[in-house]
C-alpha atoms as a PDB file:
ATOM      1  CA  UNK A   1      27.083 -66.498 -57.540  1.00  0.00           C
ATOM      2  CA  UNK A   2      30.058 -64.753 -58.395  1.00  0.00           C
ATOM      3  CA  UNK A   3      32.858 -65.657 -60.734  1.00  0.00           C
ATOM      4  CA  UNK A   4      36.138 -67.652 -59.969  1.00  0.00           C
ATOM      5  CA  UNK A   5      38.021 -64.724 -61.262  1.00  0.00           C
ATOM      6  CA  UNK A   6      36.049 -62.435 -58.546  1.00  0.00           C
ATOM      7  CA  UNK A   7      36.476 -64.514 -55.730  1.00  0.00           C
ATOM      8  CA  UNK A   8      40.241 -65.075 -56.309  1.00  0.00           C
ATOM      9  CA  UNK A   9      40.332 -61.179 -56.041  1.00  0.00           C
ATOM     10  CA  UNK A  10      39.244 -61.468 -53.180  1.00  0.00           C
ATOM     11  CA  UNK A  11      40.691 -63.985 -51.790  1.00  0.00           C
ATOM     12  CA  UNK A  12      44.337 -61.906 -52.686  1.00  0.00           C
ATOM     13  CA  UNK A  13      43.042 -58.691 -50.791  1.00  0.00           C
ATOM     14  CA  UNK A  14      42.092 -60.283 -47.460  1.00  0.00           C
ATOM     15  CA  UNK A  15      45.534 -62.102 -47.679  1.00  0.00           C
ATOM     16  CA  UNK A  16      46.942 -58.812 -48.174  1.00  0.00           C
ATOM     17  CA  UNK A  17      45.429 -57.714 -45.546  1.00  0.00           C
ATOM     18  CA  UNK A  18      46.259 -60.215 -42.920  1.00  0.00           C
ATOM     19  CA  UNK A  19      49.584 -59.749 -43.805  1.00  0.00           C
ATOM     20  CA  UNK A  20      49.237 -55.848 -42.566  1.00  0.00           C
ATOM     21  CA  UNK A  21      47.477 -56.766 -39.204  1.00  0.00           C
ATOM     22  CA  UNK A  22      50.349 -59.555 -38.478  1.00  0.00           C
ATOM     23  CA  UNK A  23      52.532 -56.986 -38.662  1.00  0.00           C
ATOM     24  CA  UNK A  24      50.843 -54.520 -36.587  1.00  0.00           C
ATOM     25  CA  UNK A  25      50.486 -56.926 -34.210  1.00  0.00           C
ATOM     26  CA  UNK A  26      53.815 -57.512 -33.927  1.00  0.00           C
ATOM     27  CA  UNK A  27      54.679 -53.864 -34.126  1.00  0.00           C
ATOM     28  CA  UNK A  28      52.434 -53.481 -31.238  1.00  0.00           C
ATOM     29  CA  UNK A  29      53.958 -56.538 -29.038  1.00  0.00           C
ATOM     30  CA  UNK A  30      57.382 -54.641 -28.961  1.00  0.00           C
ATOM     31  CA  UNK A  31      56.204 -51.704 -28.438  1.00  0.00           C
ATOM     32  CA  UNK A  32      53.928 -52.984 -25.423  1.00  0.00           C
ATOM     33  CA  UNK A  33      56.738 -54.252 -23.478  1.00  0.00           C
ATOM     34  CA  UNK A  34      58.761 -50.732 -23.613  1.00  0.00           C
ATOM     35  CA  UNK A  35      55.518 -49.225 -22.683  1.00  0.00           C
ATOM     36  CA  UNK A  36      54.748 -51.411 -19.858  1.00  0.00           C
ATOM     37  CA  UNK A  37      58.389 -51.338 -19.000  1.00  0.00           C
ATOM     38  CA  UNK A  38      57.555 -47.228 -18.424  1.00  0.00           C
ATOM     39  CA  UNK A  39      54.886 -47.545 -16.428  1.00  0.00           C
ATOM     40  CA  UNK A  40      56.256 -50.053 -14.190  1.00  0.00           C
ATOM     41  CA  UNK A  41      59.380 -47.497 -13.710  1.00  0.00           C
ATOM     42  CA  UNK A  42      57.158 -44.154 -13.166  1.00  0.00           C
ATOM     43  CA  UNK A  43      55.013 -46.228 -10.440  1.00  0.00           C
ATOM     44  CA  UNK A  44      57.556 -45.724  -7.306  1.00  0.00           C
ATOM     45  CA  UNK A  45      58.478 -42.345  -8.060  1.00  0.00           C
ATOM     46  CA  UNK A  46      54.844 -41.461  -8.041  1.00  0.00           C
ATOM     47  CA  UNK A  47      54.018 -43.489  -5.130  1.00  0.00           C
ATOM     48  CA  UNK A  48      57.288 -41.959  -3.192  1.00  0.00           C
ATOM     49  CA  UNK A  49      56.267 -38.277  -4.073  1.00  0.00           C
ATOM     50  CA  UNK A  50      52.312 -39.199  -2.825  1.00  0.00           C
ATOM     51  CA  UNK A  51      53.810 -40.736   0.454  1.00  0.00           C
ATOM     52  CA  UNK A  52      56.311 -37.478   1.125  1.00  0.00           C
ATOM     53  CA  UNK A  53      53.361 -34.905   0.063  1.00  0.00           C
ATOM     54  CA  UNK A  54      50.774 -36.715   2.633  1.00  0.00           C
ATOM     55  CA  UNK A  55      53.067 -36.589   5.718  1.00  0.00           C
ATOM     56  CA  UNK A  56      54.084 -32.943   5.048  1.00  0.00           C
ATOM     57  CA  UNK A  57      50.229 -32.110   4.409  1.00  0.00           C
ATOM     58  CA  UNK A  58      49.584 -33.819   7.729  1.00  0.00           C
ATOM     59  CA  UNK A  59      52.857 -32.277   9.792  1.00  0.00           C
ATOM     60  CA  UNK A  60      51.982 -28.752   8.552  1.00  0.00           C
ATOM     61  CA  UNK A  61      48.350 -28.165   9.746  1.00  0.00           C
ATOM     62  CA  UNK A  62      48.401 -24.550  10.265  1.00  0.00           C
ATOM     63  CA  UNK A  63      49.532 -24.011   5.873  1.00  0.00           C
ATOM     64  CA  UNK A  64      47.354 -25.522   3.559  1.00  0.00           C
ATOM     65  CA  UNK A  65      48.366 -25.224  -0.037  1.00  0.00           C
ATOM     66  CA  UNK A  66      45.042 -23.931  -2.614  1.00  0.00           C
ATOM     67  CA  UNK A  67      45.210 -27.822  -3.688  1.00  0.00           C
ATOM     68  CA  UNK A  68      43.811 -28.620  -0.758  1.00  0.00           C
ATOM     69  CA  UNK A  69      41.244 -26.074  -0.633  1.00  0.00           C
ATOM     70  CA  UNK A  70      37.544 -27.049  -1.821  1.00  0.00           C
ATOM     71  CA  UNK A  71      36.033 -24.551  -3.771  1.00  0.00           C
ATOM     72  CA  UNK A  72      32.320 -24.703  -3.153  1.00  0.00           C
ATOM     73  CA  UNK A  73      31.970 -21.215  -5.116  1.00  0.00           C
ATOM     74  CA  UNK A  74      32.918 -22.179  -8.140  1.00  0.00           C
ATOM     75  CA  UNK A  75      30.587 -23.342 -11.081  1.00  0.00           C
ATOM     76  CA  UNK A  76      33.034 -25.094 -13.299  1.00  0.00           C
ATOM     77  CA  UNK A  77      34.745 -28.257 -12.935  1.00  0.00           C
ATOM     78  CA  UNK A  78      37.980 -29.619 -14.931  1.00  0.00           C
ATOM     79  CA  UNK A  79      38.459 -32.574 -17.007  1.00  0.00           C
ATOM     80  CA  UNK A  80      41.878 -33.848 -18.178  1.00  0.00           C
ATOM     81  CA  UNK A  81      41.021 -36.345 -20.566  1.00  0.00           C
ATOM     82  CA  UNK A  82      43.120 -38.978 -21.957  1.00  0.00           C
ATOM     83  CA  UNK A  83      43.103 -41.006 -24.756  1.00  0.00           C
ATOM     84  CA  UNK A  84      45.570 -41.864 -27.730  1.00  0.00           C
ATOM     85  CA  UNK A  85      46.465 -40.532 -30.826  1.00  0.00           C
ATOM     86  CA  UNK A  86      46.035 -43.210 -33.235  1.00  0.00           C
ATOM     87  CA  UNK A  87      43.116 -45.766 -33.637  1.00  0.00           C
ATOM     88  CA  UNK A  88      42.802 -49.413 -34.269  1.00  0.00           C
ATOM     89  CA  UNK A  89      43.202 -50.445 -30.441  1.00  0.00           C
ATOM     90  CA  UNK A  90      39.765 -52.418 -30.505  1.00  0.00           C
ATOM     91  CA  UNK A  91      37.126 -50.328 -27.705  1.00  0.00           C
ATOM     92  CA  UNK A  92      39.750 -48.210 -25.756  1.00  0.00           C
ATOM     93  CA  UNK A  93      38.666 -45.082 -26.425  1.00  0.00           C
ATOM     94  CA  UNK A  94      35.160 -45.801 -26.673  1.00  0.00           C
ATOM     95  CA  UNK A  95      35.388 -46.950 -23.234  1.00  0.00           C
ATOM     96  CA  UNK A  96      37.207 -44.319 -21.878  1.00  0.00           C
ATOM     97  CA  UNK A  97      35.067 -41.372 -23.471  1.00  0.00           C
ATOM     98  CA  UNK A  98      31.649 -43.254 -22.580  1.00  0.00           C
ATOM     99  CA  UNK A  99      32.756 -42.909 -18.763  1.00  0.00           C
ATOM    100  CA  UNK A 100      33.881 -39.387 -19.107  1.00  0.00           C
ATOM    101  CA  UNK A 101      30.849 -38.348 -21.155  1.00  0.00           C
ATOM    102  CA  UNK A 102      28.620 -39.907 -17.935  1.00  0.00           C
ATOM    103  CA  UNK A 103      30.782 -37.936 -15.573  1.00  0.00           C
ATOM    104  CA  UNK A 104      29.971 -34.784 -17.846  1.00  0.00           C
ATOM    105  CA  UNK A 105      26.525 -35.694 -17.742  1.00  0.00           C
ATOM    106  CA  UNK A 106      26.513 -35.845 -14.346  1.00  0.00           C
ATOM    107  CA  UNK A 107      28.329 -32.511 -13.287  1.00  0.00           C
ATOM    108  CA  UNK A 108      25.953 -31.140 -16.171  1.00  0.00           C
ATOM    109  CA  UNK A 109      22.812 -32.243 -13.980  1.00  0.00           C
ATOM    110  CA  UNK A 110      24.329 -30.732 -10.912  1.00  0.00           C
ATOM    111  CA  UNK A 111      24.476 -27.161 -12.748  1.00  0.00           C
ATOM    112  CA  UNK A 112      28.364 -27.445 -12.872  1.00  0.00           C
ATOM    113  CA  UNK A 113      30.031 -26.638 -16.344  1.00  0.00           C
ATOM    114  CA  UNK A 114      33.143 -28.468 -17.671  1.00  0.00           C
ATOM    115  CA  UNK A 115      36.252 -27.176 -18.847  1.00  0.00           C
ATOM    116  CA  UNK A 116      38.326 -30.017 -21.043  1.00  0.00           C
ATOM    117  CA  UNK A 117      42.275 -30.686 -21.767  1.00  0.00           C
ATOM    118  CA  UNK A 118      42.455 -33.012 -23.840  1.00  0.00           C
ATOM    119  CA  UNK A 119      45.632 -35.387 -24.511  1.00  0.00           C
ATOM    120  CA  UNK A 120      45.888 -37.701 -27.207  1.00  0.00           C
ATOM    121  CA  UNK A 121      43.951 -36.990 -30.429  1.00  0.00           C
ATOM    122  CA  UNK A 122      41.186 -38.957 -30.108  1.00  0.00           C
ATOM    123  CA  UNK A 123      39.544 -37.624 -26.967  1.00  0.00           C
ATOM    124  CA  UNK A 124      40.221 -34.081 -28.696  1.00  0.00           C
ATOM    125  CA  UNK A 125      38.418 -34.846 -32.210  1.00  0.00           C
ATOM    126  CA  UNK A 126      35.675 -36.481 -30.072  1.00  0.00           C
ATOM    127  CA  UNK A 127      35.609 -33.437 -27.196  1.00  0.00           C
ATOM    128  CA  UNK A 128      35.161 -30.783 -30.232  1.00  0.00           C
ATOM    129  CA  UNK A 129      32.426 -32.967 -31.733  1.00  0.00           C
ATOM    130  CA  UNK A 130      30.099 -33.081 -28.862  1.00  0.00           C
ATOM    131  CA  UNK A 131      30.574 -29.129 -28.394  1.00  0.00           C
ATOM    132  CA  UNK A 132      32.373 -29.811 -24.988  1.00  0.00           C
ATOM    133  CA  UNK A 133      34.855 -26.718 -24.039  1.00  0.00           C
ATOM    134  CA  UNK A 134      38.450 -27.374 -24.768  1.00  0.00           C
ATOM    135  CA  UNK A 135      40.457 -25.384 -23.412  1.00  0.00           C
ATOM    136  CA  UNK A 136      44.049 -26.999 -23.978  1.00  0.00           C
ATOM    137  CA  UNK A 137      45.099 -29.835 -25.706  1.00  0.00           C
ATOM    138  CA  UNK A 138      48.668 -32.029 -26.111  1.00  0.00           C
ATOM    139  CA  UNK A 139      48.607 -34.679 -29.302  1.00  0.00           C
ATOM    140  CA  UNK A 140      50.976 -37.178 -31.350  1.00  0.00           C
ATOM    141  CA  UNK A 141      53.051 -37.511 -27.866  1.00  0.00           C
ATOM    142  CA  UNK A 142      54.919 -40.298 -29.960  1.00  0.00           C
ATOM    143  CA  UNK A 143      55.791 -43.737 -28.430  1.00  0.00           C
ATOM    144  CA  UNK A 144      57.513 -42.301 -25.125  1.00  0.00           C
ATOM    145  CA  UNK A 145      55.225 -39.084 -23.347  1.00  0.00           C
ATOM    146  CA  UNK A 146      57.477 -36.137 -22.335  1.00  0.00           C
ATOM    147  CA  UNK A 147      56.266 -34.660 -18.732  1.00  0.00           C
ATOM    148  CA  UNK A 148      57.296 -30.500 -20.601  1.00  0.00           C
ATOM    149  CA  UNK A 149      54.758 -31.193 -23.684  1.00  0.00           C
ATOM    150  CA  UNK A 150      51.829 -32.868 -21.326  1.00  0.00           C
ATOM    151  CA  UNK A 151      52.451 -30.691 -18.188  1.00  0.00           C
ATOM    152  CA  UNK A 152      51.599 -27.275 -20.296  1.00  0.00           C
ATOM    153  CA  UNK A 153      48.224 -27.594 -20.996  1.00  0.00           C
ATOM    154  CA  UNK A 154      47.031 -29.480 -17.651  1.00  0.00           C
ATOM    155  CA  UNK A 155      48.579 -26.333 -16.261  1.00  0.00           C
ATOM    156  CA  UNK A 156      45.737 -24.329 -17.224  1.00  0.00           C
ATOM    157  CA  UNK A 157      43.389 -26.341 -15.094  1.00  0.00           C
ATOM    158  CA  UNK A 158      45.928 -26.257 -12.217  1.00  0.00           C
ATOM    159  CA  UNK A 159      46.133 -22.584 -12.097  1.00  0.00           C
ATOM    160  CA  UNK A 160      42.503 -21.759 -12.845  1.00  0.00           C
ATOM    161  CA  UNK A 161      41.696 -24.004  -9.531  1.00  0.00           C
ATOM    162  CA  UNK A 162      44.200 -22.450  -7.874  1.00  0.00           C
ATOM    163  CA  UNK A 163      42.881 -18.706  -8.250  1.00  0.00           C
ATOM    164  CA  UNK A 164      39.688 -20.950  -6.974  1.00  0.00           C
ATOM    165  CA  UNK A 165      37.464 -20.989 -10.489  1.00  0.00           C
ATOM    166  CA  UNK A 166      37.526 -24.291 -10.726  1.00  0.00           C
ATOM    167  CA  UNK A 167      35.298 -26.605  -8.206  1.00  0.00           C
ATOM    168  CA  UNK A 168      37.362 -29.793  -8.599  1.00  0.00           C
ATOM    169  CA  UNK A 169      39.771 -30.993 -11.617  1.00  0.00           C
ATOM    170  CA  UNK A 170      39.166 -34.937 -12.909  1.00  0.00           C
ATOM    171  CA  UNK A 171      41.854 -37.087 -14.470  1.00  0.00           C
ATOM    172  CA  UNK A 172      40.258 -39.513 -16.966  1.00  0.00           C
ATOM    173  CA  UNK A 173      42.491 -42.378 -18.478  1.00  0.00           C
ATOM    174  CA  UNK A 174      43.167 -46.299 -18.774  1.00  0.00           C
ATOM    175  CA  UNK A 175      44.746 -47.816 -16.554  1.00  0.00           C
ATOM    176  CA  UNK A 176      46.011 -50.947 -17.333  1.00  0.00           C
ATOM    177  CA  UNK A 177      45.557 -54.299 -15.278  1.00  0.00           C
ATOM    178  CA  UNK A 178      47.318 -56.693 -17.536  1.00  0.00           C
ATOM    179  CA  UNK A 179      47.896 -57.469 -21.029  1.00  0.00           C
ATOM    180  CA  UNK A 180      44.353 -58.499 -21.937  1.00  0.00           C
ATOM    181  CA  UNK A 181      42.098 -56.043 -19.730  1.00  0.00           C
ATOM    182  CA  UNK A 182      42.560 -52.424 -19.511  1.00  0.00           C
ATOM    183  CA  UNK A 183      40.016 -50.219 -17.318  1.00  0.00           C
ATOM    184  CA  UNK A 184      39.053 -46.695 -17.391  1.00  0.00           C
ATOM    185  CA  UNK A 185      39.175 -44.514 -14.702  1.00  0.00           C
ATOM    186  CA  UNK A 186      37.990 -41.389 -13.985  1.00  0.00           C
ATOM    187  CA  UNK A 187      39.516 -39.992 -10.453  1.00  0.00           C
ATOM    188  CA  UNK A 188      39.548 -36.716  -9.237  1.00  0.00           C
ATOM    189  CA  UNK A 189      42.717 -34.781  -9.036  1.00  0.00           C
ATOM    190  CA  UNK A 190      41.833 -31.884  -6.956  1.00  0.00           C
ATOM    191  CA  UNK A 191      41.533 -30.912  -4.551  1.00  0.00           C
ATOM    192  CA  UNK A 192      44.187 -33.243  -3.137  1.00  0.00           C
ATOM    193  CA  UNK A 193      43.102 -34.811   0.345  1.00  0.00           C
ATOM    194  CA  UNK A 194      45.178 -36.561   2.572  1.00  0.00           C
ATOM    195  CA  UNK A 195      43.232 -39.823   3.148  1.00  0.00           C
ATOM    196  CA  UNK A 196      43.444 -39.780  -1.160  1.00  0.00           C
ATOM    197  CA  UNK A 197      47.382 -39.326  -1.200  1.00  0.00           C
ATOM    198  CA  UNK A 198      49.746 -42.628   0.418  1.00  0.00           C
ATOM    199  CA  UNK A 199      50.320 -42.116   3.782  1.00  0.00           C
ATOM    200  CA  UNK A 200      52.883 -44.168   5.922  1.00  0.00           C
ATOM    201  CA  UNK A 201      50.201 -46.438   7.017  1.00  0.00           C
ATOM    202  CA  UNK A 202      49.255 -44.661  10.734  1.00  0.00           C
ATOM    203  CA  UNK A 203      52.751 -44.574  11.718  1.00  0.00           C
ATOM    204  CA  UNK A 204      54.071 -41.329  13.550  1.00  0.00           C
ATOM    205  CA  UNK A 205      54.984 -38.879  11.516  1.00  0.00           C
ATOM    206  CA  UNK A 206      58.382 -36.786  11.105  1.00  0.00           C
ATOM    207  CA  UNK A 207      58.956 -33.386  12.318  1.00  0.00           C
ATOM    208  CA  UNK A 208      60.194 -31.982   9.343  1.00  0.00           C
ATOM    209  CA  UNK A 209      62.538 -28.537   9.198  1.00  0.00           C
ATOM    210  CA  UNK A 210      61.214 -26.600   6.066  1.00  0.00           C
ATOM    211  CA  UNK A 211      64.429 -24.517   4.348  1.00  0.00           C
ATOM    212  CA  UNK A 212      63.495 -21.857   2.935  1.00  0.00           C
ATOM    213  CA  UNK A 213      60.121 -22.192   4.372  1.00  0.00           C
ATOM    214  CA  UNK A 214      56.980 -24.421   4.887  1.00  0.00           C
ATOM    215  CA  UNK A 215      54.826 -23.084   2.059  1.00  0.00           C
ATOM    216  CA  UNK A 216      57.472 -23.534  -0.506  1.00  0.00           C
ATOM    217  CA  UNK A 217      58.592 -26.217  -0.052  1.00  0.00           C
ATOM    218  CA  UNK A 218      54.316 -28.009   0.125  1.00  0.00           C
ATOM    219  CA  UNK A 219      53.821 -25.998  -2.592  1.00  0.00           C
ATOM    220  CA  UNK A 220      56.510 -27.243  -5.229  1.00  0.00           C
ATOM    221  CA  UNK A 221      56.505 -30.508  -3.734  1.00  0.00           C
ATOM    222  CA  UNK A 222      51.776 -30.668  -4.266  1.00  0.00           C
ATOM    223  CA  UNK A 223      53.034 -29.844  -7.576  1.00  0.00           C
ATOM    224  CA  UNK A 224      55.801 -31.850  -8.126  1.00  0.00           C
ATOM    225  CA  UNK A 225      52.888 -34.840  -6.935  1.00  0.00           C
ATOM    226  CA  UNK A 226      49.863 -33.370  -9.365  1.00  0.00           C
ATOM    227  CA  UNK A 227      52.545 -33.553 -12.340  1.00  0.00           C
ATOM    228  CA  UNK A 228      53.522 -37.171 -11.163  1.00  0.00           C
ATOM    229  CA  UNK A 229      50.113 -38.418 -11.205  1.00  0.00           C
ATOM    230  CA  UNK A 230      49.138 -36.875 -14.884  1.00  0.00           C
ATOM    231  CA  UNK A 231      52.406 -38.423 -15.998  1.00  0.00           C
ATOM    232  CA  UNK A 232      51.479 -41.818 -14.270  1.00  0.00           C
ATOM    233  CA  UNK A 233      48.311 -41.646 -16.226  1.00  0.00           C
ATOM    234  CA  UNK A 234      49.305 -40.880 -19.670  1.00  0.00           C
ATOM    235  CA  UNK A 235      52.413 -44.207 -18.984  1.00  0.00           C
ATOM    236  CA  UNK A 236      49.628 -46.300 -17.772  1.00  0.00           C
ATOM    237  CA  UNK A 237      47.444 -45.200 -21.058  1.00  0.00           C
ATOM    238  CA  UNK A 238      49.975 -46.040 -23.525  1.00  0.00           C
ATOM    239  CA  UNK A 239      50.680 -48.858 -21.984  1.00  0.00           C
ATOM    240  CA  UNK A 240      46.950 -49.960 -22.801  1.00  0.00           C
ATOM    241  CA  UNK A 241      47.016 -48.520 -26.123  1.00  0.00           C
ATOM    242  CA  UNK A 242      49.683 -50.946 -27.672  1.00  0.00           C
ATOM    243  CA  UNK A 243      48.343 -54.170 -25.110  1.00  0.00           C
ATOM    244  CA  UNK A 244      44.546 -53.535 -26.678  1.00  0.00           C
ATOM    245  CA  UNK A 245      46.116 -52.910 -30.296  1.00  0.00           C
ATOM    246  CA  UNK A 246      47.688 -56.051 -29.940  1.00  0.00           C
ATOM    247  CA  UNK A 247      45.216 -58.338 -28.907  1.00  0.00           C
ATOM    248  CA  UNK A 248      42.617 -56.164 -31.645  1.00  0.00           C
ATOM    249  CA  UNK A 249      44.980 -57.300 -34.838  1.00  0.00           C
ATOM    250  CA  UNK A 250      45.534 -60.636 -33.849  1.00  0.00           C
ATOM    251  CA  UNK A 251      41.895 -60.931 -33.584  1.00  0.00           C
ATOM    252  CA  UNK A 252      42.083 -59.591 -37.541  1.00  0.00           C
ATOM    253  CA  UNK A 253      44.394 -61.739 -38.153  1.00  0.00           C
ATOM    254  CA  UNK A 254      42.547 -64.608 -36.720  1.00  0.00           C
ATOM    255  CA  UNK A 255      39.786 -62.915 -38.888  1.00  0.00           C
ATOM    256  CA  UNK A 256      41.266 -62.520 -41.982  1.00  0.00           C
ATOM    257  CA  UNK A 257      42.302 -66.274 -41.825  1.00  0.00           C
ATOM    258  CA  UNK A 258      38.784 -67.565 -40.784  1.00  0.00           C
ATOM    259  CA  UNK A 259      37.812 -65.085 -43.981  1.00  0.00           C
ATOM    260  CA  UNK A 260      40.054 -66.737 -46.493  1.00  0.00           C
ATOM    261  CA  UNK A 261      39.153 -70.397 -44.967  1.00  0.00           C
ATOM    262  CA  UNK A 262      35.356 -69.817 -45.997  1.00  0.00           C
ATOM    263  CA  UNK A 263      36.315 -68.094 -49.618  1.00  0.00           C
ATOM    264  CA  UNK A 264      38.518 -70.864 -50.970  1.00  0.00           C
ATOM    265  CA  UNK A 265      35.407 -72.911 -50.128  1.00  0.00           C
ATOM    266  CA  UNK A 266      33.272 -71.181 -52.075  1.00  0.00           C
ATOM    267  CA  UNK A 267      35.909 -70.619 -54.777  1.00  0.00           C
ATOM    268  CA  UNK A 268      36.580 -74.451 -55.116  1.00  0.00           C
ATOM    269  CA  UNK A 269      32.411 -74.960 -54.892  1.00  0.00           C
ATOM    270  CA  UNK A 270      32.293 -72.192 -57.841  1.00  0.00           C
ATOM    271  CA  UNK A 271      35.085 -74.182 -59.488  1.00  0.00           C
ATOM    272  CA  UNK A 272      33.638 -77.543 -59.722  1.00  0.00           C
ATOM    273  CA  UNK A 273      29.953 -76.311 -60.194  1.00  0.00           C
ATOM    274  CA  UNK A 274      31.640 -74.620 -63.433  1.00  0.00           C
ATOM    275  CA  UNK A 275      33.714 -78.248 -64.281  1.00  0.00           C
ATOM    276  CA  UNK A 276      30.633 -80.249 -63.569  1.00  0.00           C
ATOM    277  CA  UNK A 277      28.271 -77.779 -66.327  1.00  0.00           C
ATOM    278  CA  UNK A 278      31.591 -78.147 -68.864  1.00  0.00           C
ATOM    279  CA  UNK A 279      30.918 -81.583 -68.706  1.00  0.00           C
ATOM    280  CA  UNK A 280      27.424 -82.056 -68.924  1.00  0.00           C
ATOM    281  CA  UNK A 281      27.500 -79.567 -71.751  1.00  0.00           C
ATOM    282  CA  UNK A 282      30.018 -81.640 -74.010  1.00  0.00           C
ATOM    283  CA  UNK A 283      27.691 -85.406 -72.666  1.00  0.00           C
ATOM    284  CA  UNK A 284      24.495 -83.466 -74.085  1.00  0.00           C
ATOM    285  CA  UNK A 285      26.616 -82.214 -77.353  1.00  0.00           C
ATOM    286  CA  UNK A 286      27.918 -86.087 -77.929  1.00  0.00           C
ATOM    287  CA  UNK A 287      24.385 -87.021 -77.448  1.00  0.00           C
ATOM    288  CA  UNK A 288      22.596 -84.541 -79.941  1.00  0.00           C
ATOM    289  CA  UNK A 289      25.530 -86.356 -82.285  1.00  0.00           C
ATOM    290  CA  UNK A 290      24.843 -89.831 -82.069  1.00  0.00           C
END
């Protein structure tokens, strides 16, 4: 059994360390709110843009922007995968990069190869590990994601499957349901059809006048709705991130205290075992005596 002296040391470093995880928990409360606050705001625009970019797509049969384009050719399919930068948000990552590793596995069995961005540092450290091809990568985005810093390296993918070498582009990320679940998703990004963008729900469509012209206007606009949707996903995974961090140090904390509970029970057991021999010791001494 150990010693009182041992157990009181630990006793003081689990306190310790309840004391950090309260803290991050509360750290990661505020921050959760601004985050879901984010991703609450970016949901319309994205929405919006998906709503104009189906009814053009649909009003403009005769131009079809190389989103819209399947290429059967190609060999190679992209993943944009996205994870955080920082751990300690109980299985989020795990989650995420066991789905995206099956989808891997699968284009893998259909002879496809895989081309990777990765955003966040997690999904990048874990990409590189497996030997998976990274081609770009965006990390320590901080607490609020900046559409210039993420938008650079999904570009790559954009404008490899628009010179048509990539067969389809995937978006992996979290999305988040509520506070305490949080799901992964892996969707595909391109190429964009119009039953997958929001149309106006069957209702006849406008007869829009393109200035300068139809093409550029789709194609800044199926941009314009490609960048909206990576942005979307990166809000929607931070937005996990500091929900699952939360609810992974409370359970610490909840830990910690269950931890200390059980110690100062077997400190006060150690105690009184030690009293008890003290005593017996000085009955048998007075004994020997008399």
């Amino acid at each position: 059994m150990a010693s009182s002296k041992e157990i009181r040391g630990k006793i003081k470093s689990v306190e310790n360390t309840k004391k950090i995880t309260k803290a991050m928990e509360m750290v990661a409360a505020s921050k959760m709110r601004k985050a879901q606050d984010r991703m609450r705001h970016a949901r319309p625009y994205a929405d919006k843009i998906g709503n104009i970019a189906a009814n053009l797509s649909q009003a403009n049969p005769e131009y079809q922007h190389p989103f819209m384009v399947k290429n059967e050719e190609a060999k190679t399919a992209g993943f944009v995968v996205v994870t955080t930068d920082k751990g300690l948000c109980g299985g989020l990552n795990t989650n995420l990069l066991r789905a995206a590793t099956a989808k891997l596995k699968e284009m893998e069995s259909a002879g496809q190869k895989s081309e990777i961005v990765a955003i966040g540092n997690k999904g990048f450290g874990f990409m590189n590990r497996i030997g998976a091809k990274v081609v770009a990568h965006a990390t320590q985005l901080g607490d609020q994601p900046h559409l210039d810093k993420i938008i650079g390296p999904v570009k790559v993918l954009l404008d490899a499957y628009a010179e048509g070498k990539l067969s389809a582009v995937y978006l992996c990320y979290t999305k988040f349901v509520n506070t305490m679940k949080q799901e992964p998703v892996v969707m595909q990004l391109l190429p964009l059809s119009a039953d997958g963008m929001k149309t106006n729900g069957g209702e006849h469509s406008w007869d829009y006048i393109y200035e300068p012209d139809a093409a550029t206007v789709i194609n800044e606009l199926l941009v314009r709705y490609t960048e909206a949707l990576v942005y979307q996903a990166v809000a929607e995974n931070m937005a996990s991130e500091q929900s699952a961090r939360m609810v992974a140090m409370k359970a610490a904390t909840d830990n910690a205290g269950t931890l200390i509970g059980e110690l100062k029970l077997v400190y006060n057991k150690t105690r009184q075992a030690a009293i008890t021999k003290e005593l017996s010791e000085i009955v048998s001494g007075a004994a020997a005596v008399g």
